[in-house]
N, C-alpha and C. Protein backbone atom coordinates (compact mmCIF):
# COMPACT_ATOMS: atom_id res chain seq x y z
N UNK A 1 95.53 110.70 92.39
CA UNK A 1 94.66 109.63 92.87
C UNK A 1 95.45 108.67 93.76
N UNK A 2 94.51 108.34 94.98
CA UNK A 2 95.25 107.03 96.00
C UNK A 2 94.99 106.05 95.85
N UNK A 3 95.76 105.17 95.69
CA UNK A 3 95.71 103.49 95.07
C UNK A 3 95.82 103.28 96.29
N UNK A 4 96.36 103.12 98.06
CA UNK A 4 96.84 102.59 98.89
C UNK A 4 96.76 103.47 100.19
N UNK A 5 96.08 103.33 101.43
CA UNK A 5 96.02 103.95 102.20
C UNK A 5 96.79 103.39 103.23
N UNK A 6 98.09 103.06 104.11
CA UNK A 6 98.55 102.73 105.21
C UNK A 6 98.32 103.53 106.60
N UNK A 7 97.44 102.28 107.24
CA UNK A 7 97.80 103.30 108.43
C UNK A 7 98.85 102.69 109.60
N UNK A 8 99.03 103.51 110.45
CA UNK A 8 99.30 103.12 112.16
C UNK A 8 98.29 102.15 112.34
N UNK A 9 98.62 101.59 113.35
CA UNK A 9 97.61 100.64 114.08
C UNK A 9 97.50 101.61 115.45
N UNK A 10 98.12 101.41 116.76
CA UNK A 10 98.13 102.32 117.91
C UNK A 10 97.60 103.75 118.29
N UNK A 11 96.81 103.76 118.18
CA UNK A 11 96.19 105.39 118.67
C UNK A 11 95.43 105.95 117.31
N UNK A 12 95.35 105.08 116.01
CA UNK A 12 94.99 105.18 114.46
C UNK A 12 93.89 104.66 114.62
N UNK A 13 93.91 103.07 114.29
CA UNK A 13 92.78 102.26 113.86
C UNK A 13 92.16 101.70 115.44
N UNK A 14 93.28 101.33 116.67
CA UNK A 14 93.09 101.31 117.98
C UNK A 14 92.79 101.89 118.82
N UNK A 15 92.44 102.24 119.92
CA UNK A 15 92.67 103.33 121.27
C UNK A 15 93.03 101.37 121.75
N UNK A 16 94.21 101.91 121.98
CA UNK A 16 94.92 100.20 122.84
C UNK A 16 95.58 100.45 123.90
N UNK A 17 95.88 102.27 124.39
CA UNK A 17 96.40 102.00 125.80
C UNK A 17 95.95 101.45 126.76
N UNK A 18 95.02 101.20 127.15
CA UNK A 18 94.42 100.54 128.18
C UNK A 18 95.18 98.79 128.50
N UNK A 19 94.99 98.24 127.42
CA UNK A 19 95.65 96.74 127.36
C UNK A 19 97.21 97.18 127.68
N UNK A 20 97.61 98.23 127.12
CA UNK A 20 99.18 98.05 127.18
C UNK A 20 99.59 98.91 128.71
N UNK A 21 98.82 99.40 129.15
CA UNK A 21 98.56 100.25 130.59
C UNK A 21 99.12 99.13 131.23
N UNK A 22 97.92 98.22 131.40
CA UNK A 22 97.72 97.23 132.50
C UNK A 22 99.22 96.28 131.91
N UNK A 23 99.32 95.68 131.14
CA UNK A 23 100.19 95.02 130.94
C UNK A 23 101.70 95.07 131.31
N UNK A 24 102.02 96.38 131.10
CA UNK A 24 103.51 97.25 131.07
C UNK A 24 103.00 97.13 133.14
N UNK A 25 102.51 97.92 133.32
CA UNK A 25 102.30 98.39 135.22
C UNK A 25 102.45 96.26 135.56
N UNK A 26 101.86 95.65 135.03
CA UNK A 26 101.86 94.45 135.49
C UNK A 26 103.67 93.53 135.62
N UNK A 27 104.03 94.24 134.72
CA UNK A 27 105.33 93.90 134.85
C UNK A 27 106.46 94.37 135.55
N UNK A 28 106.08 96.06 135.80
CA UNK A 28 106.83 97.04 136.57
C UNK A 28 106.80 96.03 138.01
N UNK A 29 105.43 96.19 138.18
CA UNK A 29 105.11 95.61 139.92
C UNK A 29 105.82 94.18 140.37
N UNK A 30 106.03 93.35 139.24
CA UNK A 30 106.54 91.90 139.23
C UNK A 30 108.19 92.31 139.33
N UNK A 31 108.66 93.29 139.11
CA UNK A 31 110.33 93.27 138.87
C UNK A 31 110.61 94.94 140.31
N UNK A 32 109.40 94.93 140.90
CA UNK A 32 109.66 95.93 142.17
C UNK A 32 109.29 97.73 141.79
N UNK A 33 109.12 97.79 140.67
CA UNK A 33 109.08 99.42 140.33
C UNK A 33 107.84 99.91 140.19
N UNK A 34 107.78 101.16 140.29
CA UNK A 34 106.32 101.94 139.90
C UNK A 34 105.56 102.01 138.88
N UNK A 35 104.56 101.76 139.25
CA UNK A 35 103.98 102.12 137.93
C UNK A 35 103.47 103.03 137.51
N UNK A 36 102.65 103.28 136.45
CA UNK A 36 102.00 104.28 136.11
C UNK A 36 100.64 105.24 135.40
N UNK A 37 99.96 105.91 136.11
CA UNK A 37 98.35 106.01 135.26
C UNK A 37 98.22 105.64 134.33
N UNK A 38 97.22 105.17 133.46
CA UNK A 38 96.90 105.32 131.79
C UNK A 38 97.31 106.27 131.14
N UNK A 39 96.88 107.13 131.01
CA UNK A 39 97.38 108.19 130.59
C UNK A 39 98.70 108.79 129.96
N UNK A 40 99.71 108.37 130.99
CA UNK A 40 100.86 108.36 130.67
C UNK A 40 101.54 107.73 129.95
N UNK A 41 100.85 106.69 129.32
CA UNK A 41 101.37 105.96 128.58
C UNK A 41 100.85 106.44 127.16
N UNK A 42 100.12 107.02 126.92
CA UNK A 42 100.49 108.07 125.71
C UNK A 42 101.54 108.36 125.32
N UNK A 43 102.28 108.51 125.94
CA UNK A 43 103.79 109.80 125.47
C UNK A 43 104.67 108.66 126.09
N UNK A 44 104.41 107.24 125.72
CA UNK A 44 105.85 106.44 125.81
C UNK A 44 105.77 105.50 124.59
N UNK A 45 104.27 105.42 124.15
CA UNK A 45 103.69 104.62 123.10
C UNK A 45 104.73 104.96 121.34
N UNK A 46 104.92 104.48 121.22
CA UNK A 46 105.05 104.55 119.48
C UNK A 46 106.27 104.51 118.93
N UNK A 47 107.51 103.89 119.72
CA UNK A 47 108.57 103.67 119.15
C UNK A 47 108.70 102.09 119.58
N UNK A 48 107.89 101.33 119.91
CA UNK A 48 107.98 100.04 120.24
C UNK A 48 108.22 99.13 121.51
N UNK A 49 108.01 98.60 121.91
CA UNK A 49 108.29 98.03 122.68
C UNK A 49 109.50 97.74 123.55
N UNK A 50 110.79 97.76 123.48
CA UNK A 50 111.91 97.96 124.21
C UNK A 50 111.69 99.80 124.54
N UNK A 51 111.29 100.22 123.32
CA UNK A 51 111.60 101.93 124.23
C UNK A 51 110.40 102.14 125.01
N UNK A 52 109.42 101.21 124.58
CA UNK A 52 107.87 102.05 125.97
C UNK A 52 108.68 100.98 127.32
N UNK A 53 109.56 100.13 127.60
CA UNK A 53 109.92 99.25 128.62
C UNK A 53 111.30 100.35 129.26
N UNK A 54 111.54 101.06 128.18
CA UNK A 54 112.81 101.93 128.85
C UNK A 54 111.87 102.81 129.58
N UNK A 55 110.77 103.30 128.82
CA UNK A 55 110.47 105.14 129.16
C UNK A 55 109.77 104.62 130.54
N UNK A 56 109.21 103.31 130.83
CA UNK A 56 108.63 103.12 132.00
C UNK A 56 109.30 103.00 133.54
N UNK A 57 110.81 102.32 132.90
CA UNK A 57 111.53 102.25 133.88
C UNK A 57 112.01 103.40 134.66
N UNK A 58 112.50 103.72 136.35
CA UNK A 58 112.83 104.63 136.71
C UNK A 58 114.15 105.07 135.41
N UNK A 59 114.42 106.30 135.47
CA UNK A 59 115.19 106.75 135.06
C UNK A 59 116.44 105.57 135.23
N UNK A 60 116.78 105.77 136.28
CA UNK A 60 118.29 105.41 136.94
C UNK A 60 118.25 103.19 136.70
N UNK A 61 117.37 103.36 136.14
CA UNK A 61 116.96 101.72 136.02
C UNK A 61 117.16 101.16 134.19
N UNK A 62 117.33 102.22 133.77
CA UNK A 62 116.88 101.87 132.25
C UNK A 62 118.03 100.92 131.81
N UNK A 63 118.69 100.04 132.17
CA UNK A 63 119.35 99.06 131.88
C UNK A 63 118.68 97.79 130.77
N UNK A 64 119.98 97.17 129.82
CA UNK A 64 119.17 96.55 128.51
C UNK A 64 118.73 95.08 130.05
N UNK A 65 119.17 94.53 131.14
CA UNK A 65 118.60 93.90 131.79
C UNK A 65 117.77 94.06 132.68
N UNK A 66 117.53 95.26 132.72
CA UNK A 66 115.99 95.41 133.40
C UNK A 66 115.08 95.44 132.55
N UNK A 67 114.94 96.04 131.14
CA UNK A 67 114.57 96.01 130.24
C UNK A 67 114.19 94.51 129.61
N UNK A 68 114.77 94.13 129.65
CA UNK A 68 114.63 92.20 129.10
C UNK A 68 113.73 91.59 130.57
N UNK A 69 113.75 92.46 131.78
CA UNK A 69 113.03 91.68 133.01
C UNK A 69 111.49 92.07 132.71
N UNK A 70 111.50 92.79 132.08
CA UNK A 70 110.09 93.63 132.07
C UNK A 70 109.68 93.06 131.14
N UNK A 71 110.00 92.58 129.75
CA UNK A 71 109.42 91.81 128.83
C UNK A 71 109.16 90.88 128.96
N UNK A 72 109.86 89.97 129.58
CA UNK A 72 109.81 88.64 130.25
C UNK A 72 108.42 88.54 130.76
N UNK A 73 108.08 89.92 131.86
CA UNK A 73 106.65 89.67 132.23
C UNK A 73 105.29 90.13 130.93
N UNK A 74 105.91 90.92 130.47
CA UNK A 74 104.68 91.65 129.84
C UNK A 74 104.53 91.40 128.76
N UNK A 75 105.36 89.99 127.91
CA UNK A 75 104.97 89.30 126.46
C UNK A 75 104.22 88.53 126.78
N UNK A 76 104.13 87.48 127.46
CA UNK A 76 103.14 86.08 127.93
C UNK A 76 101.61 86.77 128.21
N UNK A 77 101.93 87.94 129.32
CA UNK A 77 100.47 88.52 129.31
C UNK A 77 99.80 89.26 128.35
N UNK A 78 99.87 90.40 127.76
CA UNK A 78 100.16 90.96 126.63
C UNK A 78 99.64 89.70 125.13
N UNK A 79 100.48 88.74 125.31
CA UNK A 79 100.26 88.31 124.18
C UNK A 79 98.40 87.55 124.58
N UNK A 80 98.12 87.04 125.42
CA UNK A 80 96.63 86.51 126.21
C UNK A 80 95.82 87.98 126.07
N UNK A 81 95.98 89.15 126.69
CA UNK A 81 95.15 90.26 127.00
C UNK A 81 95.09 91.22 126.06
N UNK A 82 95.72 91.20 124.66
CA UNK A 82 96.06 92.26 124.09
C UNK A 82 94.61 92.81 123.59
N UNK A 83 93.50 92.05 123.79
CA UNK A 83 92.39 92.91 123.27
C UNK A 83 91.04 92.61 124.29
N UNK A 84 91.59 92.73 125.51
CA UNK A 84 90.83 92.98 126.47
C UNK A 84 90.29 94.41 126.83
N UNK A 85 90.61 95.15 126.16
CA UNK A 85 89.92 96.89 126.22
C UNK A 85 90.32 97.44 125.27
N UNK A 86 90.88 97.18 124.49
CA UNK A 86 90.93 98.06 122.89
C UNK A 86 90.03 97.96 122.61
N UNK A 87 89.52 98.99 122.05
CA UNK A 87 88.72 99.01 121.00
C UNK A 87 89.08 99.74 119.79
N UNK A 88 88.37 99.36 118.08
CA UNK A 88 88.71 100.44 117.26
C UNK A 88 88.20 102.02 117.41
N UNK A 89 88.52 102.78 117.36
CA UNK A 89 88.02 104.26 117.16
C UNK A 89 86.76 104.17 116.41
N UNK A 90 85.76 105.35 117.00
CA UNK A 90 84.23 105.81 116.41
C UNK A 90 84.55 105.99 114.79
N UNK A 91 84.21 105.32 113.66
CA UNK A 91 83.79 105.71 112.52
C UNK A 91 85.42 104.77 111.79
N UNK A 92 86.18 104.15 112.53
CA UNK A 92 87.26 103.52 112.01
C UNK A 92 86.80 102.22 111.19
N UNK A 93 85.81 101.72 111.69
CA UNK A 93 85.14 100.32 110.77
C UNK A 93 84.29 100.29 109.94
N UNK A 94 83.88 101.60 109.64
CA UNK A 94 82.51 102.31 108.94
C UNK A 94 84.27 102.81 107.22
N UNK A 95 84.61 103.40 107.77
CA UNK A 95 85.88 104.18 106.84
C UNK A 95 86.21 102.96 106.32
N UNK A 96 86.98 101.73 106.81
CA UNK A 96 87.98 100.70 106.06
C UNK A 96 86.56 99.83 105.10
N UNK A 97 85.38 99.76 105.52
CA UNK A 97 83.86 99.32 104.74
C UNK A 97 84.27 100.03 103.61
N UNK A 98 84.08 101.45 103.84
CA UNK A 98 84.03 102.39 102.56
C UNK A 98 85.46 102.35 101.79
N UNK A 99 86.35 102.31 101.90
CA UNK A 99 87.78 102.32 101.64
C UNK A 99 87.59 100.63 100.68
N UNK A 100 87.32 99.56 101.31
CA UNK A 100 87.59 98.65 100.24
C UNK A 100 85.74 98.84 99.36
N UNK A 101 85.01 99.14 100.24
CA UNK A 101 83.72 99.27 98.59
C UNK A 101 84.33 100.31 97.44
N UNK A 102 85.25 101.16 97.85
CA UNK A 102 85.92 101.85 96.76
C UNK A 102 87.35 101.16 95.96
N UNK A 103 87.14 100.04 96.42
CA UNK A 103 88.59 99.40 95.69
C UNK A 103 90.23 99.95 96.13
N UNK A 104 89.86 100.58 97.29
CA UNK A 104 91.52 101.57 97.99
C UNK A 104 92.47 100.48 98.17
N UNK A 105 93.20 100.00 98.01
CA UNK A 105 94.06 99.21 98.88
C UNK A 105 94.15 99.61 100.07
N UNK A 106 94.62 98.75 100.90
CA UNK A 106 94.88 99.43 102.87
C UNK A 106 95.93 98.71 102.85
N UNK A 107 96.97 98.89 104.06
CA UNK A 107 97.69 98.23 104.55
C UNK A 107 98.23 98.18 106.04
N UNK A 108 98.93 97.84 106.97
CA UNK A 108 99.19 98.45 108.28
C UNK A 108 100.44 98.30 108.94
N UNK A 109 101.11 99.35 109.20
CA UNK A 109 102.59 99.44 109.49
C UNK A 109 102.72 100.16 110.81
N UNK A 110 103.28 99.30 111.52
CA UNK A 110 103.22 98.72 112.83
C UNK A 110 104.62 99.08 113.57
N UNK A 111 104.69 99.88 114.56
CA UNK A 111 106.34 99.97 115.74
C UNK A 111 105.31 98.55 116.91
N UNK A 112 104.56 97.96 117.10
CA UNK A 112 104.33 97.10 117.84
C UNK A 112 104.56 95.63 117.02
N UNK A 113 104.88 95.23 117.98
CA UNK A 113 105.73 93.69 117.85
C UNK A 113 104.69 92.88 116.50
N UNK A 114 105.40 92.44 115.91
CA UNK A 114 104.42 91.71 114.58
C UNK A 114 103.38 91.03 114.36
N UNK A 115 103.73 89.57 115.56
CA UNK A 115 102.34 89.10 116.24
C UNK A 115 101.54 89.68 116.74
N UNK A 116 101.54 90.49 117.80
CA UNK A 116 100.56 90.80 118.30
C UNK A 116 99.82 92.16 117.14
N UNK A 117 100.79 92.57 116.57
CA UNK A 117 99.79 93.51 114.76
C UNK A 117 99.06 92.66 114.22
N UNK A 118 99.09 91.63 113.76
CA UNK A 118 98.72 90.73 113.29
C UNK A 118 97.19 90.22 113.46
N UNK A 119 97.56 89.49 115.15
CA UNK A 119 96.23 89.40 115.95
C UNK A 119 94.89 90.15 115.73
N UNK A 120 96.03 91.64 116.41
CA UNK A 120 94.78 93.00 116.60
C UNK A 120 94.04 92.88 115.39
N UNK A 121 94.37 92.89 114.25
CA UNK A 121 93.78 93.33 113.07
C UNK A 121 93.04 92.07 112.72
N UNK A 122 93.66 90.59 112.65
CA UNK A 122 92.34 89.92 112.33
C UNK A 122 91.40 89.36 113.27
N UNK A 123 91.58 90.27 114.93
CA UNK A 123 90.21 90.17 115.75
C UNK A 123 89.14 91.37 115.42
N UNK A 124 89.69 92.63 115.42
CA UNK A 124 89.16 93.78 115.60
C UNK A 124 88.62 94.30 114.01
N UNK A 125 89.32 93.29 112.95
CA UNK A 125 88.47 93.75 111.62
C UNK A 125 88.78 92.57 110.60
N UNK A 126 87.74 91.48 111.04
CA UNK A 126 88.02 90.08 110.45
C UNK A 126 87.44 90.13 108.25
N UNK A 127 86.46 91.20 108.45
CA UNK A 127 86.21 91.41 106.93
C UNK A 127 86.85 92.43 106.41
N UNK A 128 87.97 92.59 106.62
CA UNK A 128 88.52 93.93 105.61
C UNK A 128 90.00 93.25 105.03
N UNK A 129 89.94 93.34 103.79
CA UNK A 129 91.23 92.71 103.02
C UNK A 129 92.31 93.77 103.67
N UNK A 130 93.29 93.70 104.12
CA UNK A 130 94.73 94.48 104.27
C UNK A 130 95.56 93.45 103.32
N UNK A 131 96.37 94.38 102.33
CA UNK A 131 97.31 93.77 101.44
C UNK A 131 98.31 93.43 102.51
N UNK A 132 98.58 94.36 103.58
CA UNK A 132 99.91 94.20 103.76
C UNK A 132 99.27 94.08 105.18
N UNK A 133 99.95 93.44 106.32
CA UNK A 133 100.24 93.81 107.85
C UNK A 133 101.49 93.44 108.24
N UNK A 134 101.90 94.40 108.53
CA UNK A 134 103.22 94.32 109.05
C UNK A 134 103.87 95.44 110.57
N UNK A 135 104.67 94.60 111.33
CA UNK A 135 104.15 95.08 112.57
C UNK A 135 105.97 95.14 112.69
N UNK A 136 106.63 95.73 114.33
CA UNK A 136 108.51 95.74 114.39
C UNK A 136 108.81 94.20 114.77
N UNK A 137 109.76 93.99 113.47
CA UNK A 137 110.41 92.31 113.56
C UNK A 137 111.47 92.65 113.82
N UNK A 138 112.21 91.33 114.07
CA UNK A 138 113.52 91.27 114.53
C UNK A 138 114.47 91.66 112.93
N UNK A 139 115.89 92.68 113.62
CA UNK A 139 116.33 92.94 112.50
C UNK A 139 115.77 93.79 111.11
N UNK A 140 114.23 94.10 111.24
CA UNK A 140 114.19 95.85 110.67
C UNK A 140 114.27 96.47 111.48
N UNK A 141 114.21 98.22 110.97
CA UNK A 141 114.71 98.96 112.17
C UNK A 141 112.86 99.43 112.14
N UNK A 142 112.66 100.07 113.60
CA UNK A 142 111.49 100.59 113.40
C UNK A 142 110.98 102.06 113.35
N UNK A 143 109.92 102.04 112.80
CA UNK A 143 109.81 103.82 112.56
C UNK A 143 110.44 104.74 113.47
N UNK A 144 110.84 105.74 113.05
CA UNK A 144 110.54 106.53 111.45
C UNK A 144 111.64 106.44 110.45
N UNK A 145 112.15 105.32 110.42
CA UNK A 145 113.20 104.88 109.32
C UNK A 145 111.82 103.68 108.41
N UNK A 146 112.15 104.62 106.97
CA UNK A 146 111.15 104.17 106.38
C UNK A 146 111.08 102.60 105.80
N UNK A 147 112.00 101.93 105.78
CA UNK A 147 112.07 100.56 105.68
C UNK A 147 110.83 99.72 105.24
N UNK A 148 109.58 99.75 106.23
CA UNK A 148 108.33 99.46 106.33
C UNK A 148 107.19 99.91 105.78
N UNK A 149 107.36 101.58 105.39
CA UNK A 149 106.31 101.67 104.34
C UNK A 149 107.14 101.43 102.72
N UNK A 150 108.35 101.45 102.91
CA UNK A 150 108.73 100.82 101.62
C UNK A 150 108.71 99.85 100.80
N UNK A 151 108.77 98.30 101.85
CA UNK A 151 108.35 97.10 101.69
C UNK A 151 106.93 97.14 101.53
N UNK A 152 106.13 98.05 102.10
CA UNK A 152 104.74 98.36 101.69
C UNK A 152 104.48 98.55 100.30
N UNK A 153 105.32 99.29 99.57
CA UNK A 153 104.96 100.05 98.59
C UNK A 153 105.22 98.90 97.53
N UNK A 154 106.52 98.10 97.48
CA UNK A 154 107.00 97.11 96.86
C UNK A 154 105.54 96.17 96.66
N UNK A 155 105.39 95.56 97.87
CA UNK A 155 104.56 94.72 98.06
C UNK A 155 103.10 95.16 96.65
N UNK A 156 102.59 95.94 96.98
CA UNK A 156 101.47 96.46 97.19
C UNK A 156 102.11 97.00 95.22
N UNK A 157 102.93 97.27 94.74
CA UNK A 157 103.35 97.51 93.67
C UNK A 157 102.52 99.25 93.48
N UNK A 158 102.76 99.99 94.49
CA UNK A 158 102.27 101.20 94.44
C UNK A 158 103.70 101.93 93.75
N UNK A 159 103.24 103.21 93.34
CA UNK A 159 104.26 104.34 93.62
C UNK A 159 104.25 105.00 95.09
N UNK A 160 105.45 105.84 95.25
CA UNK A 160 105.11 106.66 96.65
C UNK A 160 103.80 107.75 96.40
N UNK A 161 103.74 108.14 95.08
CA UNK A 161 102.56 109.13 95.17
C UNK A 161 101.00 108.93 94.76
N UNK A 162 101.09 106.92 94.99
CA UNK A 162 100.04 106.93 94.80
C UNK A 162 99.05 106.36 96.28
N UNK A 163 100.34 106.64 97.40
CA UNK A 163 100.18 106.68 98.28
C UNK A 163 99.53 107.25 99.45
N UNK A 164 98.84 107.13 100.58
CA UNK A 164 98.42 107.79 101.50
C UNK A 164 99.03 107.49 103.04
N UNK A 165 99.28 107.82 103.87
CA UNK A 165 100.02 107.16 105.18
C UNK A 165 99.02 107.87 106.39
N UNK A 166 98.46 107.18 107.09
CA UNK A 166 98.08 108.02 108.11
C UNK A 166 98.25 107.17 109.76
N UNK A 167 98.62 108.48 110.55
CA UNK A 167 99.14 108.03 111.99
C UNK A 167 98.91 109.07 113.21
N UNK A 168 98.98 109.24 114.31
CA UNK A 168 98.58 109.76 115.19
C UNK A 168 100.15 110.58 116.02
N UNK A 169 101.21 110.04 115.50
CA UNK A 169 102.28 110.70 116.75
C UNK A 169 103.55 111.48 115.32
N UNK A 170 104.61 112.13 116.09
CA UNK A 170 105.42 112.44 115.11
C UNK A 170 106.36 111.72 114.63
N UNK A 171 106.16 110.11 115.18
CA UNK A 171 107.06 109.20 114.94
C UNK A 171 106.14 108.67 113.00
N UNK A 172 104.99 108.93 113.40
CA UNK A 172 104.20 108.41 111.95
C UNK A 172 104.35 109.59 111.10
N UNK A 173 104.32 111.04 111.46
CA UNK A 173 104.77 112.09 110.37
C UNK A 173 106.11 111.94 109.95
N UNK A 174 107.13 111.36 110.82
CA UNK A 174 108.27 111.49 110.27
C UNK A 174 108.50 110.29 109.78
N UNK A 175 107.90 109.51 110.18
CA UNK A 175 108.06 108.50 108.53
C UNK A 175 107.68 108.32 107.14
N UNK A 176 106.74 108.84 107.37
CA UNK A 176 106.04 109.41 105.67
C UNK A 176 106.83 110.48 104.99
N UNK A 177 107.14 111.30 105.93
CA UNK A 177 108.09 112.26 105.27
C UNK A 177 109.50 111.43 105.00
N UNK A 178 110.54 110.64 105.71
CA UNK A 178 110.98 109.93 104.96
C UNK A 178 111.45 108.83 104.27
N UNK A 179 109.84 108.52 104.19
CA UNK A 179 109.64 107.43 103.16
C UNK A 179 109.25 108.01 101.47
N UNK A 180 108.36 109.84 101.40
CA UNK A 180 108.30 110.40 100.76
C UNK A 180 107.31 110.18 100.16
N UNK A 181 106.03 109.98 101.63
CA UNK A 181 104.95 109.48 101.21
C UNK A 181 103.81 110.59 101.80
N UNK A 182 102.56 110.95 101.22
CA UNK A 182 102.20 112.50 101.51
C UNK A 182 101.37 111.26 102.90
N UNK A 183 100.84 112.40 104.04
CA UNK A 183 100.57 111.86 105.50
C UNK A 183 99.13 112.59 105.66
N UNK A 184 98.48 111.90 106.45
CA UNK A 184 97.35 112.81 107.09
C UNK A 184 97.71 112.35 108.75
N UNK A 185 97.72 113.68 109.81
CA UNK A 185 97.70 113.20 110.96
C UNK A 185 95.99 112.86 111.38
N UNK A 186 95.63 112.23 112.96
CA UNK A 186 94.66 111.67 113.13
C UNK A 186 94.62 112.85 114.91
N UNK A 187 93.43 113.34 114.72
CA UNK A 187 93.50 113.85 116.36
C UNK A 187 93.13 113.43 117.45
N UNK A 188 92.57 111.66 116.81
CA UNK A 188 91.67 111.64 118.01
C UNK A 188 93.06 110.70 118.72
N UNK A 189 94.02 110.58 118.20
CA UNK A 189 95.17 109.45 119.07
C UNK A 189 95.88 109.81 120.08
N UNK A 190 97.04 109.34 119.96
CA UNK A 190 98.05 109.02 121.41
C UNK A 190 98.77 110.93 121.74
N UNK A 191 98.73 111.32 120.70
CA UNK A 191 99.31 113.03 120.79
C UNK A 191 98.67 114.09 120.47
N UNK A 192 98.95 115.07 121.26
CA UNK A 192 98.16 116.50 120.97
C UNK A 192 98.65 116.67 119.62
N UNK A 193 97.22 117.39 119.45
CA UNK A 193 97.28 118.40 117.84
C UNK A 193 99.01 118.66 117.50
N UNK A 194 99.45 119.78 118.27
CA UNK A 194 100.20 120.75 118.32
C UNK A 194 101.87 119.38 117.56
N UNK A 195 101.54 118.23 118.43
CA UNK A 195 102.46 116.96 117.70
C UNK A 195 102.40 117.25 116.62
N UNK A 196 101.63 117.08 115.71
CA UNK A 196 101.53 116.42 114.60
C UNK A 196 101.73 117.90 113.79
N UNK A 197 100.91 118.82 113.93
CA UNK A 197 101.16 119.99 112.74
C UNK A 197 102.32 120.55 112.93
N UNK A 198 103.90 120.43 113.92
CA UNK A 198 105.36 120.80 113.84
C UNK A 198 105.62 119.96 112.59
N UNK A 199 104.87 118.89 111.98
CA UNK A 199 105.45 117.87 111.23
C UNK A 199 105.10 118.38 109.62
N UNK A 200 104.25 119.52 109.62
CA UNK A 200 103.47 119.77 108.13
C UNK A 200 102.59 118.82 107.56
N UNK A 201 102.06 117.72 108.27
CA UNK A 201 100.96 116.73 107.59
C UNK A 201 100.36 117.16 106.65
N UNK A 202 99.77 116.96 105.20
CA UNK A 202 98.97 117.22 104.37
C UNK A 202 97.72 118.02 105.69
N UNK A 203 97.16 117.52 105.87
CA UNK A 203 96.02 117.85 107.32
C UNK A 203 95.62 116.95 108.37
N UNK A 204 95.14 117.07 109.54
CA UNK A 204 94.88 116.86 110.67
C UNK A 204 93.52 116.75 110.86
N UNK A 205 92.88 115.40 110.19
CA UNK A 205 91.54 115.32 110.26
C UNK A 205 91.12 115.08 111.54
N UNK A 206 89.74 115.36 112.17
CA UNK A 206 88.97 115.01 113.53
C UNK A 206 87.67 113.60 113.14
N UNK A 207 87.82 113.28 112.14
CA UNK A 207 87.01 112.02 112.48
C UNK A 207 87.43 111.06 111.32
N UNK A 208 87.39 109.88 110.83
CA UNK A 208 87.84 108.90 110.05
C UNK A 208 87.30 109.37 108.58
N UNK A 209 85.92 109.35 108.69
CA UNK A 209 85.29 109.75 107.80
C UNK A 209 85.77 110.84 106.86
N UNK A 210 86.28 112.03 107.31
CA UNK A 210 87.48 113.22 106.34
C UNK A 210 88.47 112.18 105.74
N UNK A 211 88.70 111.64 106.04
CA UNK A 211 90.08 110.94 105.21
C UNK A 211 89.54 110.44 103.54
N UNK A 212 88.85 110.27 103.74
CA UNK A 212 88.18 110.29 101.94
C UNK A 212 88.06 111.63 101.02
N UNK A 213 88.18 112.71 101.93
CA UNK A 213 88.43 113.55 100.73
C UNK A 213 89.69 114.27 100.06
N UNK A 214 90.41 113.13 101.04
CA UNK A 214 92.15 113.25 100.52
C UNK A 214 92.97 112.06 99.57
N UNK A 215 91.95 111.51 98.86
CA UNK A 215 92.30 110.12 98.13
C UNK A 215 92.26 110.77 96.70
């Protein structure tokens, strides 16, 4: 039985590239460099913020001071726009309804900066208790070093197996695995299928709604 469901926020409970599209390209263009489709920012998403500011930079640019030039632009905006086109996923606000009418605990463990985790969750789902939100602070390390669903577990006074973890990239399978917490991947997020099942996820549900028959 699951006492505690954690998810991702990014490409999980969100589709948020769009805000972080415009934001990241808004900063490229302010410091002279290219930017880049939506799209592409899929496959830079989910190790946090200094590495989606590296993966954007030209190659030959990825310096920790170009890197600090790009934040400079894209925290101030970012922190104003962050939910100017996110939206939650089809059947994601219908699931966390059903999840606390069943008494589940939730929680949300975050490679995006803490504040702005924070925000997202009490704009985009102002009636749903989360025991925990927690987003990458200064001085933890961030996924897939399990640190964060551990302080989860503490918090939340779970065991690991009374646990559930669910996330969209292999940065969220490989933290459940070692945090030693069983995982469901999500298909509708930031990575192909083919991501997530190299990782062995318990399973790879296609809509929010399946995730209840893994509790």
């Amino acid at each position: 039985m699951k006492r505690l469901v954690i998810f991702d926020l990014d490409g999980t409970l969100l589709n948020s590239i769009a805000d972080l599209a415009v934001a990241v390209n808004l900063a490229l263009r302010a410091c002279g460099y290219p930017t880049h489709q939506e799209d592409a920012y899929r496959f830079m998403v989910g190790d946090g913020v200094r590495k989606l500011f590296e993966r954007a930079l030209p190659e030959a640019e990825r310096t920790p001071e170009n890197i600090e030039r790009i934040r400079e632009h894209f925290m101030p905006y970012y922190d104003l726009h962050n939910a100017d086109l996110s939206r939650p996923y089809e059947g994601i606000a219908e699931l966390l309804e059903e999840l606390q009418h069943r008494g589940i605990m939730m929680a949300v463990a975050s490679n995006k900066y803490h504040s702005a985790t924070q925000k997202l969750i009490a704009h985009y789902f102002p009636t749903i208790r989360f025991e925990v939100i927690l987003g990458q602070r200064e001085g933890v390390p961030v996924k897939p070093n399990p640190q964060i669903v551990s302080e989860i577990l503490d918090l939340c006074g779970v065991a690991k197996e009374e646990a559930l973890y669910v996330g969209d990239t292999n940065v969220d399978m490989l933290t459940a695995k070692n945090a030693e917490v069983d995982v469901l991947g999500v298909a509708w997020g930031f990575r192909p299928r083919e991501e997530l099942a190299a990782h062995n996820p318990l399973s790879i549900i296609d809509h929010p709604r399946e995730l209840i028959n893994y509790l």
